[in-house]
Structures are given as structure tokens and as C-alpha cells.
Protein backbone atom coordinates (compact mmCIF):
# COMPACT_ATOMS: atom_id res chain seq x y z
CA UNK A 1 0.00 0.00 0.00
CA UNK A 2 1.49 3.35 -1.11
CA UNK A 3 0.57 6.61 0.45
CA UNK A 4 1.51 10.17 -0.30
CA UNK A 5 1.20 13.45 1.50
CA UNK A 6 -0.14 16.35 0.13
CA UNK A 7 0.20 19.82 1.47
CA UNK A 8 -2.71 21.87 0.23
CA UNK A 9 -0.93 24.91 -0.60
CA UNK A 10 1.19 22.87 -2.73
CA UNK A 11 0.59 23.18 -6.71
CA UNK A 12 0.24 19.28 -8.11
CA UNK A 13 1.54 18.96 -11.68
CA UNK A 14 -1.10 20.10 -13.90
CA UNK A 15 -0.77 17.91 -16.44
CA UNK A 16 -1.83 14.78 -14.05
CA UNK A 17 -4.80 17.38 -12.64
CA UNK A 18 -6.08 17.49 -15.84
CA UNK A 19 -6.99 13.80 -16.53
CA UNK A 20 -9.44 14.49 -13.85
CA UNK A 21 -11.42 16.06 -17.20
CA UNK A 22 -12.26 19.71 -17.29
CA UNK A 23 -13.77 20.93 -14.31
CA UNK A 24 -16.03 24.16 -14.79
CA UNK A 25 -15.63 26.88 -12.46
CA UNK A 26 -18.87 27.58 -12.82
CA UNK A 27 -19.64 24.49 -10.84
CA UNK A 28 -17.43 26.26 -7.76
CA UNK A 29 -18.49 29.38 -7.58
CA UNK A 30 -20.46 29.19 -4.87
CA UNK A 31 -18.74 27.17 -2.29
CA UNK A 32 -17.56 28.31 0.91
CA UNK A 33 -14.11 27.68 2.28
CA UNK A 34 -13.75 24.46 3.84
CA UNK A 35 -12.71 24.85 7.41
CA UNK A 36 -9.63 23.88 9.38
CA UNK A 37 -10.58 19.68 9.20
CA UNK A 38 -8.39 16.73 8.51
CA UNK A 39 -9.38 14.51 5.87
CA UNK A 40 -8.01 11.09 4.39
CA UNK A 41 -8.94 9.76 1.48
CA UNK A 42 -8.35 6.36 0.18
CA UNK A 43 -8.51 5.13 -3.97
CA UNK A 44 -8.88 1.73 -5.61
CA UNK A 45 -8.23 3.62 -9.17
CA UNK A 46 -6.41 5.93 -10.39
CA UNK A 47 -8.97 7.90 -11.53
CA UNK A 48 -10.32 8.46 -7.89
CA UNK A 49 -6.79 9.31 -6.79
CA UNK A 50 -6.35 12.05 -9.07
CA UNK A 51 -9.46 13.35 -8.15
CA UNK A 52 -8.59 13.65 -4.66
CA UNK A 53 -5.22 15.34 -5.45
CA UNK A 54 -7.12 17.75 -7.95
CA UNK A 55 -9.35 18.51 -4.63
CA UNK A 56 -6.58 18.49 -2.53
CA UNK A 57 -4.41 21.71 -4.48
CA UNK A 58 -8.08 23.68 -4.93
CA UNK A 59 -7.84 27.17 -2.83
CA UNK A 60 -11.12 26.35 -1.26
CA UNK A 61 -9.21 23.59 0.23
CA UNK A 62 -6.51 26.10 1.40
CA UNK A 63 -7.31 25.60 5.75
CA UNK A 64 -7.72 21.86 5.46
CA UNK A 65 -5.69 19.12 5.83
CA UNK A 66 -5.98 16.40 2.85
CA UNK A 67 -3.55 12.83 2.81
CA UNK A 68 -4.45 10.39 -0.12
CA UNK A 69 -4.06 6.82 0.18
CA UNK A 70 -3.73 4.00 -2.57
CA UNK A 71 -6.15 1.70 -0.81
CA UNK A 72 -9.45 0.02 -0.01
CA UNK A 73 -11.72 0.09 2.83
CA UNK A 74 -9.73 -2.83 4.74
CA UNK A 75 -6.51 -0.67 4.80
CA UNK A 76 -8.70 2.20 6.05
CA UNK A 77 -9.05 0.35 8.75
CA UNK A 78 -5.92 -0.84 9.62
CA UNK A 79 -4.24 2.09 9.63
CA UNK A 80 -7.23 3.30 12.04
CA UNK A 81 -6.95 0.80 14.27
CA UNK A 82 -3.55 2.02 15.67
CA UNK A 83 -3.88 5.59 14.78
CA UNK A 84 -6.66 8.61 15.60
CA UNK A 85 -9.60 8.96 12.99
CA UNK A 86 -9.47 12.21 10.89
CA UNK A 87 -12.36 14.98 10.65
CA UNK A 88 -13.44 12.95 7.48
CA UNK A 89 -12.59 9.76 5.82
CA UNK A 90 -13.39 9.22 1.81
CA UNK A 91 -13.81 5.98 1.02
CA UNK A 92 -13.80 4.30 -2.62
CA UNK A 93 -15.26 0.86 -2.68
CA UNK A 94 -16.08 -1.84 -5.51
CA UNK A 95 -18.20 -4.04 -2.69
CA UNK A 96 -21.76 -5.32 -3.90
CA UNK A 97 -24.70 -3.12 -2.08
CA UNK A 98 -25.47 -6.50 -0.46
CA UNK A 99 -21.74 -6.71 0.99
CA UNK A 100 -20.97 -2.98 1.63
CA UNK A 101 -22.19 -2.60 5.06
CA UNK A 102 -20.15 -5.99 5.73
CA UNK A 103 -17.22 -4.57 4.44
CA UNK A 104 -17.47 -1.14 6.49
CA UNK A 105 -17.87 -3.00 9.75
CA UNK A 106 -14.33 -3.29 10.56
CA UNK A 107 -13.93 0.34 10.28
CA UNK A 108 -16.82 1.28 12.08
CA UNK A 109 -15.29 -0.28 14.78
CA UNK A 110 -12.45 1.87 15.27
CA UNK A 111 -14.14 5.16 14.04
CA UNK A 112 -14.24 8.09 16.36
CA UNK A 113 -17.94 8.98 16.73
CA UNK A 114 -17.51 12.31 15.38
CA UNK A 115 -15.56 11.28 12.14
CA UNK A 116 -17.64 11.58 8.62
CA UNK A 117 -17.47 9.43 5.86
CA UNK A 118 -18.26 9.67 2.02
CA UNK A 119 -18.20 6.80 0.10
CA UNK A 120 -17.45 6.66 -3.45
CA UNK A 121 -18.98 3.29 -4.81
CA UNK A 122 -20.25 1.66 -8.21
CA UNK A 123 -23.88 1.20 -7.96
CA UNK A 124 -26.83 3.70 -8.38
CA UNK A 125 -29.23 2.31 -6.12
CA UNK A 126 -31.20 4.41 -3.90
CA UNK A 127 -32.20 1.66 -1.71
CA UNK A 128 -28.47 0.97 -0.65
CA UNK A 129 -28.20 5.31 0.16
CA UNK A 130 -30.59 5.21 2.49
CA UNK A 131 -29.25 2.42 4.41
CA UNK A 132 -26.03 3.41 4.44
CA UNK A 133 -27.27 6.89 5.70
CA UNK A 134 -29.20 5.03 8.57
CA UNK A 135 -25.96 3.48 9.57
CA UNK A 136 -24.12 6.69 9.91
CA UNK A 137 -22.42 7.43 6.75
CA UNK A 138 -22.78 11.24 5.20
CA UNK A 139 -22.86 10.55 2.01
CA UNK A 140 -22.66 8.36 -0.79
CA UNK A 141 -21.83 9.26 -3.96
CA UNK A 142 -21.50 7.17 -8.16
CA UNK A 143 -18.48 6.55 -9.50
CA UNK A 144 -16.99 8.40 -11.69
CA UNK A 145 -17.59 11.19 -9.73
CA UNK A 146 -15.79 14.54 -10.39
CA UNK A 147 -13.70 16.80 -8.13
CA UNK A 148 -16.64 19.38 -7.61
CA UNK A 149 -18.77 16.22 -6.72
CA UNK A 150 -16.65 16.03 -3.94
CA UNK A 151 -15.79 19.29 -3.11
CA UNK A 152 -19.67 19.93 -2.67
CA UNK A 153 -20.38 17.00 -0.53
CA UNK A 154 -17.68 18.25 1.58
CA UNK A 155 -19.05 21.30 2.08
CA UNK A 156 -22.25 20.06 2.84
CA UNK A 157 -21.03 18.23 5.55
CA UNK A 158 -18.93 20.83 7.43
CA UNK A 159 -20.07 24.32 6.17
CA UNK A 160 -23.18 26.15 7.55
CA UNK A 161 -25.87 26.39 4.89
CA UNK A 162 -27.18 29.26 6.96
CA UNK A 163 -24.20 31.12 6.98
CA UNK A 164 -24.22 34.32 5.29
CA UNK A 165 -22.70 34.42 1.43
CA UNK A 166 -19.40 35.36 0.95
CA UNK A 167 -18.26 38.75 -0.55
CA UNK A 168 -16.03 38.39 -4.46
CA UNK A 169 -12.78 39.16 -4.10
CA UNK A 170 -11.07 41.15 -6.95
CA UNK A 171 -7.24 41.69 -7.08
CA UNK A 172 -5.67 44.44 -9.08
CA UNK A 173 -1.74 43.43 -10.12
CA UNK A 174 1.13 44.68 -12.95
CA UNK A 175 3.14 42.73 -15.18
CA UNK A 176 5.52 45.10 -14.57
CA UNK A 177 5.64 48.00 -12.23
CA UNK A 178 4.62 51.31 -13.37
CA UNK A 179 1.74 50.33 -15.91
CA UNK A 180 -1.07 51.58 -14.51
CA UNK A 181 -2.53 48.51 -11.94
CA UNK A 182 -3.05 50.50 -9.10
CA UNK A 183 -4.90 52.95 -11.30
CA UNK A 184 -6.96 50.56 -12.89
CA UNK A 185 -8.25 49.13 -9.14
CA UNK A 186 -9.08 52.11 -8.41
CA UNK A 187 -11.17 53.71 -10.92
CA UNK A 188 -12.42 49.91 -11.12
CA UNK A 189 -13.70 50.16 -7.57
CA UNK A 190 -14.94 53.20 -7.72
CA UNK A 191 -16.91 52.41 -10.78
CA UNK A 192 -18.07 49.00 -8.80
CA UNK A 193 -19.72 50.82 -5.97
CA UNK A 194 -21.15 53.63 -8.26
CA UNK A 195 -22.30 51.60 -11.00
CA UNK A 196 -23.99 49.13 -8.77
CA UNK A 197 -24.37 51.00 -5.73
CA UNK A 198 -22.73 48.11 -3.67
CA UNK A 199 -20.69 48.82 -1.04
CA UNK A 200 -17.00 48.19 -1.75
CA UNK A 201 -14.11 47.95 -0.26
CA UNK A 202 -10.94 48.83 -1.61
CA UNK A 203 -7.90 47.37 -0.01
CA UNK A 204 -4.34 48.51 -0.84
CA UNK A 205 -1.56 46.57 -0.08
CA UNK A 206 1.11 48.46 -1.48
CA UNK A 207 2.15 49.34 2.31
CA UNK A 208 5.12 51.54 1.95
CA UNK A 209 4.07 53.07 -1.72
CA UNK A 210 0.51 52.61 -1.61
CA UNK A 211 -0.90 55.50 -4.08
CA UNK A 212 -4.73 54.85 -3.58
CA UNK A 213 -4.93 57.59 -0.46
CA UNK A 214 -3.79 59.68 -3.42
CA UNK A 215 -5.96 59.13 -5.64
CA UNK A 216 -8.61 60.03 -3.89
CA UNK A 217 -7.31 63.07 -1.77
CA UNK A 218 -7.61 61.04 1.27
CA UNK A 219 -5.03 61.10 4.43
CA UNK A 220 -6.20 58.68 6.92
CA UNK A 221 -4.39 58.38 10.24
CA UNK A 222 -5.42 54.59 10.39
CA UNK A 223 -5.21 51.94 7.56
CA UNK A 224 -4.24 48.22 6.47
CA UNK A 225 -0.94 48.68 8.67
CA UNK A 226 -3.20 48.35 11.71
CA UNK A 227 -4.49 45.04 10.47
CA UNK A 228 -1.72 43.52 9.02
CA UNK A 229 0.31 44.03 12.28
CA UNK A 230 -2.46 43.13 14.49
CA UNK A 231 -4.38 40.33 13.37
CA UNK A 232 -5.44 39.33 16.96
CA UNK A 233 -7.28 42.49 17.57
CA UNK A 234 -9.25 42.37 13.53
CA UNK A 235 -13.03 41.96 13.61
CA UNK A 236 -15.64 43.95 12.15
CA UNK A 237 -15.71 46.29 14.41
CA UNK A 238 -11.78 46.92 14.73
CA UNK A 239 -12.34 46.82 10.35
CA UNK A 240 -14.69 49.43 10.39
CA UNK A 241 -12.65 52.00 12.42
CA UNK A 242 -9.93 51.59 10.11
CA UNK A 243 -11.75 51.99 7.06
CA UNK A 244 -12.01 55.35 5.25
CA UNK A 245 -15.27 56.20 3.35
CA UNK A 246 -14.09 57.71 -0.17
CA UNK A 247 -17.46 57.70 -1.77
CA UNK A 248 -21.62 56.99 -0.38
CA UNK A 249 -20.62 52.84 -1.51
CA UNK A 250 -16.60 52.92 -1.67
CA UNK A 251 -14.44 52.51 1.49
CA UNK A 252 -10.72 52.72 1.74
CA UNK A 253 -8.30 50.32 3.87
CA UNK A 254 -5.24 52.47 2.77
CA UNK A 255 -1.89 52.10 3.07
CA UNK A 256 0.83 54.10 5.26
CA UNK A 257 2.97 54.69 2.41
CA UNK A 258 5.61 55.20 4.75
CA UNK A 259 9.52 53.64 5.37
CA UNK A 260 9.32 53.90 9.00
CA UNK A 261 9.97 50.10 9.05
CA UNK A 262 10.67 46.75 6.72
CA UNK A 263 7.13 45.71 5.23
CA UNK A 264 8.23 41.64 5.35
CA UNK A 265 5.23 39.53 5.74
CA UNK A 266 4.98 35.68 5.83
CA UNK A 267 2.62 33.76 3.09
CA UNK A 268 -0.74 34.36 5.75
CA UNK A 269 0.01 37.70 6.66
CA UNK A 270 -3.01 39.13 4.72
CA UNK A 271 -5.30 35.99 5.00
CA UNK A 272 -7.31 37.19 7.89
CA UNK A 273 -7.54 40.98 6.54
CA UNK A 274 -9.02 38.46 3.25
CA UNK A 275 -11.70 36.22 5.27
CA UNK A 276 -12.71 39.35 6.88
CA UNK A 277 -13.30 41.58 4.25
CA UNK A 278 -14.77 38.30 2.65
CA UNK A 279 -17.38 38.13 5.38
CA UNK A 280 -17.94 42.03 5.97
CA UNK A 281 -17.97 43.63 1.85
CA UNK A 282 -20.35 42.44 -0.85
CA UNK A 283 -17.20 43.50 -3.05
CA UNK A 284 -13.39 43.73 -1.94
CA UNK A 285 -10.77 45.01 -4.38
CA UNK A 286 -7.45 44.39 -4.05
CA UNK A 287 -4.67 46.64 -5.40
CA UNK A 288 -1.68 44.51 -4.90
CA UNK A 289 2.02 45.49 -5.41
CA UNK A 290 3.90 44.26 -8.03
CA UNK A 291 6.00 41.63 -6.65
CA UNK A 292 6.71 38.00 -6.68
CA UNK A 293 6.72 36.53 -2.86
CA UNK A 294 4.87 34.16 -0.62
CA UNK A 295 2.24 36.55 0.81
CA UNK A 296 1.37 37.72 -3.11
CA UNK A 297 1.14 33.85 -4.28
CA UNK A 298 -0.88 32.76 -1.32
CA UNK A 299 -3.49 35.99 -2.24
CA UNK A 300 -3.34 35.79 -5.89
CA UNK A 301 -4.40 31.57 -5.25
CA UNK A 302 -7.12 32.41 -2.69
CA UNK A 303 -9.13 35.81 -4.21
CA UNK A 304 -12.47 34.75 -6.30
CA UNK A 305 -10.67 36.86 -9.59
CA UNK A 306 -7.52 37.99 -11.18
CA UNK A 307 -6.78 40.66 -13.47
CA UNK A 308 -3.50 41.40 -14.72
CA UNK A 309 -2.47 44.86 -16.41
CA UNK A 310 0.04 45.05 -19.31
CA UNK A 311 1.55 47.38 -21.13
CA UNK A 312 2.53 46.47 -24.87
CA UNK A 313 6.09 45.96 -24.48
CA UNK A 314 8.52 42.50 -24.64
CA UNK A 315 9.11 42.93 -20.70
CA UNK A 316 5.65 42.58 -19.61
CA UNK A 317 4.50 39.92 -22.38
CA UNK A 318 6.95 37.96 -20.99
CA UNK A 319 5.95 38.58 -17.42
CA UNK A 320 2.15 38.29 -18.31
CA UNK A 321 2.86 34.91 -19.67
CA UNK A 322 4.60 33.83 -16.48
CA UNK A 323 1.95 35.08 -14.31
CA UNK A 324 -0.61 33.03 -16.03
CA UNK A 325 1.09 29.71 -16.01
CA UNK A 326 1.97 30.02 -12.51
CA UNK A 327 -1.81 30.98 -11.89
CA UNK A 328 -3.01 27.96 -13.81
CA UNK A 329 -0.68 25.83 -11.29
CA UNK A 330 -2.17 28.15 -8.27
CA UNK A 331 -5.78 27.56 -9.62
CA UNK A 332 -5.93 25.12 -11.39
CA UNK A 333 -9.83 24.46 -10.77
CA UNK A 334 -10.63 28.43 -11.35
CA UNK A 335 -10.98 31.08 -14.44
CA UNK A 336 -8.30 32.30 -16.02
CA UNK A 337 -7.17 35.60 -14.73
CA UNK A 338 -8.68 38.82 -16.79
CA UNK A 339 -6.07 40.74 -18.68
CA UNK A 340 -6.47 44.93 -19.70
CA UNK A 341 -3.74 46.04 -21.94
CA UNK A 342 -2.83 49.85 -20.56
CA UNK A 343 -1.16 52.98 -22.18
CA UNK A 344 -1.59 51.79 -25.89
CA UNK A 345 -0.38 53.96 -28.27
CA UNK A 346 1.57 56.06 -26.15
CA UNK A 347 3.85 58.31 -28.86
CA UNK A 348 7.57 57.74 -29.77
CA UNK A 349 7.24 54.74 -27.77
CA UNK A 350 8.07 50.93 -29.78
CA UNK A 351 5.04 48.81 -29.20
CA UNK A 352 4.23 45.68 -29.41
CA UNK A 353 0.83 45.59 -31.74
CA UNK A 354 -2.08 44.36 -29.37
CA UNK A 355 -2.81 41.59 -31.98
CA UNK A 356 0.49 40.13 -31.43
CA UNK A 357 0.48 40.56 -27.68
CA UNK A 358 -2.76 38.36 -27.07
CA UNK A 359 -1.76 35.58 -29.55
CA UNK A 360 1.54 34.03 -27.73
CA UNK A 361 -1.27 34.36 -24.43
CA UNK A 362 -3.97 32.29 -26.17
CA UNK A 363 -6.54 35.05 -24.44
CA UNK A 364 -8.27 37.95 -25.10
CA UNK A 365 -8.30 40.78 -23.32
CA UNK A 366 -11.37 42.54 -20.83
CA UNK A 367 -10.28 45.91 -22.13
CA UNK A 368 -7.56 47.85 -24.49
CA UNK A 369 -6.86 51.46 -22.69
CA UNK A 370 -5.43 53.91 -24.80
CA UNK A 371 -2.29 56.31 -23.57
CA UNK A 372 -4.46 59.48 -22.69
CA UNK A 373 -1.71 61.70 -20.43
CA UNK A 374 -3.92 64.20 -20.09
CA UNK A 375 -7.30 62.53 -19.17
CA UNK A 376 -5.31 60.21 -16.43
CA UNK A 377 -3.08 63.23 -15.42
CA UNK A 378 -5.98 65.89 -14.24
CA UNK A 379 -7.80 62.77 -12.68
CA UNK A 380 -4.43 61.98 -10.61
CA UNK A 381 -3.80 65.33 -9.82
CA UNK A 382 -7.36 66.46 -8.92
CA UNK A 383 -7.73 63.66 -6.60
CA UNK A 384 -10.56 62.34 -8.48
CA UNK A 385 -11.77 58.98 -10.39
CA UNK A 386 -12.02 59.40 -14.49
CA UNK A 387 -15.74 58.72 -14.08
CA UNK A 388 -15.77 62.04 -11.74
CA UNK A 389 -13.38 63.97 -14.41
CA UNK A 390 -15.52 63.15 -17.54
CA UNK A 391 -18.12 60.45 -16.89
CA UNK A 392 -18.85 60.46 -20.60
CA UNK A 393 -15.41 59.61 -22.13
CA UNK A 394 -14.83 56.11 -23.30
CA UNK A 395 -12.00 55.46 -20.63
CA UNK A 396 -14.81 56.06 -18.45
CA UNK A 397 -16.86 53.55 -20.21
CA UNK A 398 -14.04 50.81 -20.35
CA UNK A 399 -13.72 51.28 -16.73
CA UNK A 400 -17.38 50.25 -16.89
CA UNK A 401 -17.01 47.13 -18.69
CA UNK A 402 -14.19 46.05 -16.58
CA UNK A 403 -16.46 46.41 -13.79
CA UNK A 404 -18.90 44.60 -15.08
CA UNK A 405 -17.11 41.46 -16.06
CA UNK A 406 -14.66 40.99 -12.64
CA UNK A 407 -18.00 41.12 -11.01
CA UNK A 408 -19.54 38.67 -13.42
CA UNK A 409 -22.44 40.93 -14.76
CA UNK A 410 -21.43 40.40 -17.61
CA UNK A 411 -19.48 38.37 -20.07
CA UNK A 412 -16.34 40.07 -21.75
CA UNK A 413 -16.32 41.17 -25.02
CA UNK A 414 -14.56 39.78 -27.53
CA UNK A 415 -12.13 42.27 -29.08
CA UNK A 416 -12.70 42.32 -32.86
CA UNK A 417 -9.23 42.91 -34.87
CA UNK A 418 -10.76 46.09 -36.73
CA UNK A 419 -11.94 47.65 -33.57
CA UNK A 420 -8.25 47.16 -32.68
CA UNK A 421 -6.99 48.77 -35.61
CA UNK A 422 -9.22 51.37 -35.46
CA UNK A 423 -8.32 52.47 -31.69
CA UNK A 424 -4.48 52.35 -33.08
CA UNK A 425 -5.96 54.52 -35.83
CA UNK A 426 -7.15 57.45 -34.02
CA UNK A 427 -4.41 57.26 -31.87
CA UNK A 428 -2.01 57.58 -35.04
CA UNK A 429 -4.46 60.60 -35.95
CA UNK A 430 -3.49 62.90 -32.41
């Protein structure tokens, strides 16, 4: 019998993830975080083993701990016959419905009370459910089953149906610094909470350059520092005082922007400023620095949606293209990450046409945002969001669609290759 450990925060090799089949993330959308359990699985088949591990590295998984076992049901119970039950065992079986409670027995007998157990078997028989539910088990599912099979039953075992829904978490980050990301957040928040009239909550995480109190002419005397450093003390109510209200829906968790001390922070450091938020803000957006390190990994994996900003230059086609393979290992069961393409047709400058960006990506973009230094210039030095400089401008309406689509109102557009050439066009015009 062969057994392997899997951390959860781990990325499995995608390629095996994949024979699971496609998994929509559709199907995912709406479940919860599972909490802090213990759960062993163990698989007859391959199949059923992959499908654990592909449950195993999904970010909903991220506070549990998941160990997959080669086995059957009678190594199950060996092993728990000399060692402590888990939170949850998962159970693949071949056994006949006449033979499966048999089978089980053994286990039952060294099964903390309080440990759950799915099986996995072959037979659709209703008749053999409900007697298997009579005798304790939680639930019992038809092979092949798929990871979000799985990951639902889960959660219907150990997360509160009545619990209130979670808020979508958006985060903001640059290919490359300097191309506009934190911008982008926040004119995209700002258009989130106005648009929709949702209350928002705009997070920046940029601690010691954070620009968003800039932006909008705000100088708070508490912020994100106060959370960050003092997770023990963060509820709602500690959250509230250290919000600042920027608009009638849009708050602000801003940043010192100071160098009064070394910003280093550990892979969970902003977890609990996440789960909170999560809990507290029908929408959270997330303006994170542009920087490769555990805590930035650990969000990026964790935050309902992505979205990338680019500029069109080698530099951050390269770096876009490594940020999206590393997400698809990161998520592998999730959406790809949105991409806007920022500053086009800025003059004298060598770009890269946006044609010839997307195809090496194999995606399309939510938005192309033309170089306007004098639209973004008066908004940044006004203290002001485009849609408060000129409302009517279409930056101001692709700051719309963006908003739309990260909050899934929408579906992007597809950009058409004329309506490319044609934004190039008028640019060339200026």
C-alpha cells in the first residue's frame, strides 16, 4: 500500500490534474471555504486518486488538511486501528450493495464517533443510500464522480448552509511596475460601488508606496498597517474603524505609504484581513504590489478573480505569460485571470501591436486602454476617479465594462481585430 502526502498549498503537476477532465468553475463558484478539518482519502483507481489530489491543491481547500491513500476500505481500517480517525474519511469501494455494510464494519469499529465518511462506490441504487445513511455514513456518492462532486459533498457536511454568502474578491496586479494597476483598481472600484451602488471595499496593499490615499485626496491616520500588524485584535468592528469612506458605496483600507519600518510579511500575513473583508464587503478590491513573494502567491491563489495589467512591451508579455502559467498551477480548478492592456499607443514609444500581444497568451483581453496623459493626469492630480473627471469619455466607459465582467455581470467582449486597428488609428491621428 502506497501513500503520499499532500500539502494543500502545494501546486500538483497540472498535467496529471487534468486527466481528472475539465472541471467548470462555474460548478465552484459558490462554495464556501472548507474549514480547518483533517481529511483522508483512500482510492482503488487511479482515476479516484487524481481526483482527490485535484481537490486536494483547490484554494477552497486552502485551511484543510488532505492525505491520499492508494487503498481500499480494509486498509482504512488498519491504519485506524492504531492511529486517531481524521475529521473525514473518503472511502472508494467496488463491494456489492449486499456486501458494503459488511465490508465497512471493521472500520466502524475503530471510528471516532464524530468522524464523517463519504463513500465513493459503483452502484446507483437508492435503496443501498438510504441504508447506508441510517448506519451513519454522510454521504454516498457514483463513481466516476468529479472533483466538484466532492468538493460539494464536503461542504455540505462541514459548512453552515445558513451562513451568510461570501463577498467576491477582486485583485488588481502589474506585469511590470509602473503600468497603470493600481490605477486601474481604483477607478475599477470606484466604478463597482457607483455603478452598482454596492458597497465596496478597496484594499491597498502596497504598504510603503501605496498610491490609492492619493488618488482620492484622502489622508487617513489609520489603515491596512493596523491590520496587518495586528491580526489578533481584527473583527468587524476593529475593520470598520480603520476603514475610510471615499465615496456613499466605496471605502478605503489604505496604506501608510511610509519607510518607518521593513514591510516583510509571511505567506498568511493578509489571509485574515481576506476572510474578513470576505465576510464584511459584498465587493473587496485588491490593489496589490507588483512583486513575486509568498504573501502575493498565497493571495493571488485564494481571491475569487484575477486581473493582470500590461503594457505592450517584450518585458511585460513575458511577465504576463509567467503570471498566467503560474496561476493555472495556483488555480488550477478556477478562471483564467482577466487581462487589460494599458497605455496603448503612447507616442515615440516601440510597441508591441495588441494583436500580437494576445496571440503568444492564447486570451483575449477585458479591455484595451489607450495612452491618454492628459485625461489620467488631471484625474491623478485632482484627486478624483475618471468617471468624476468626464463620466462620458470612453476610458470612463471601459472602466465600466471592466467592472462589469470581474464582477460577473457580464461576459467580456470579444475584441474584434478592426476595432483594434481602429483604436491604433485614431491614436495615429493625435
Amino acid at each position: 500500500m502506497s501513500t503520499v502526502n499532500y500539502e494543500i498549498r502545494k501546486a500538483a503537476d497540472s498535467a496529471d490534474l487534468m486527466m481528472d477532465g475539465d472541471v467548470r468553475p462555474a460548478d465552484l463558484e459558490s462554495v464556501r471555504p472548507i474549514p480547518r478539518i483533517s481529511i483522508h482519502a483512500f482510492c482503488e483507481t487511479p482515476e479516484a486518486q487524481r481526483v482527490m489530489e485535484r481537490l486536494a491543491s483547490d484554494r477552497r481547500m486552502a485551511k484543510a488538511n488532505m492525505r491520499v491513500t492508494a487503498g481500499n476500505v480494509s486498509a482504512a481500517a488498519n491504519m485506524f486501528s492504531s492511529t486517531p480517525t481524521p475529521n473525514l474519511i473518503i472511502l472508494e469501494t467496488h463491494a456489492k450493495p449486499e456486501d458494503m455494510l459488511m465490508e465497512l464494519e471493521p472500520l466502524a469499529e475503530v471510528c471516532d464517533p464524530n468522524t464523517r465518511v463519504i463513500i465513493i462506490g459503483r452502484y446507483n441504487d437508492i435503496a443501498l443510500y438510504r441504508e447506508l445513511v441510517r448506519n451513519g455514513i454522510s454521504e454516498y456518492l457514483v463513481h466516476p464522480v468529479g472533483m466538484p462532486e466532492v468538493l460539494n459533498a464536503v461542504a455540505g457536511i462541514f459548512v453552515d448552509p445558513e451562513a451568510a454568502p461570501l463577498g467576491r474578491s477582486i485583485a488588481f496586479i502589474g506585469a511590470k511596475g509602473g503600468v497603470g494597476a493600481s490605477t486601474i483598481a481604483h477607478n475599477c472600484a470606484f466604478g463597482i460601488s457607483s455603478l452598482f451602488m454596492t458597497e465596496t471595499v478597496l484594499a491597498d496593499l502596497d504598504l510603503p508606496y501605496g498610491t490609492a490615499n492619493i488618488d482620492f485626496d484622502q489622508d487617513p491616520a489609520l489603515g491596512i498597517a493596523e491590520a496587518v500588524f495586528s491580526p489578533e485584535r481584527l473583527d468587524e468592528v476593529f475593520l470598520d474603524r480603520l476603514l475610510t469612506k471615499c465615496s456613499e458605496h466605496l471605502s478605503l483600507l489604505a496604506a501608510p505609504s511610509l519607510l518607518d519600518r521593513a514591510y516583510d510579511f509571511d505567506r498568511s500575513a493578509f489571509q485574515p484581513i481576506l476572510e474578513i473583508l470576505q465576510r464584511t464587503a459584498p465587493i473587496s478590491v485588491l490593489d496589490v504590489p507588483h512583486q513575486w513573494s509568498e504573501w502575493t502567491r498565497t493571495l493571488l491563489s485564494e481571491v475569487d478573480e484575477v486581473v493582470i495589467t500590461a503594457i505592450p512591451d517584450l518585458a511585460n508579455l513575458r511577465n504576463t505569460k509567467n503570471i498566467i502559467d503560474a496561476l493555472k498551477k495556483l488555480r488550477p480548478n478556477d478562471k483564467a485571470p482577466h487581462l487589460v492592456l494599458n497605455q496603448v499607443g503612447m507616442p515615440k514609444r516601440p510597441e508591441i501591436a495588441p494583436a500580437d500581444f494576445f496571440e503568444p497568451l492564447e486570451m483575449e483581453p477585458i479591455a484595451i486602454i489607450p495612452f491618454d496623459v492628459q485625461l489620467f493626469g488631471n484625474a491623478a492630480n485632482s484627486g478624483r476617479m475618471i468617471f468624476e473627471v468626464d463620466p462620458r469619455s470612453p476610458v470612463a466607459e471601459t472602466f465600466s465594462q471592466i467592472a462589469h465582467v470581474v464582477t460577473g455581470r457580464v461576459v467580456a467582449k470579444k475584441q474584434k481585430k478592426a476595432g483594434l486597428a481602429s483604436v491604433l488609428a485614431k491614436l495615429k491621428k493625435k
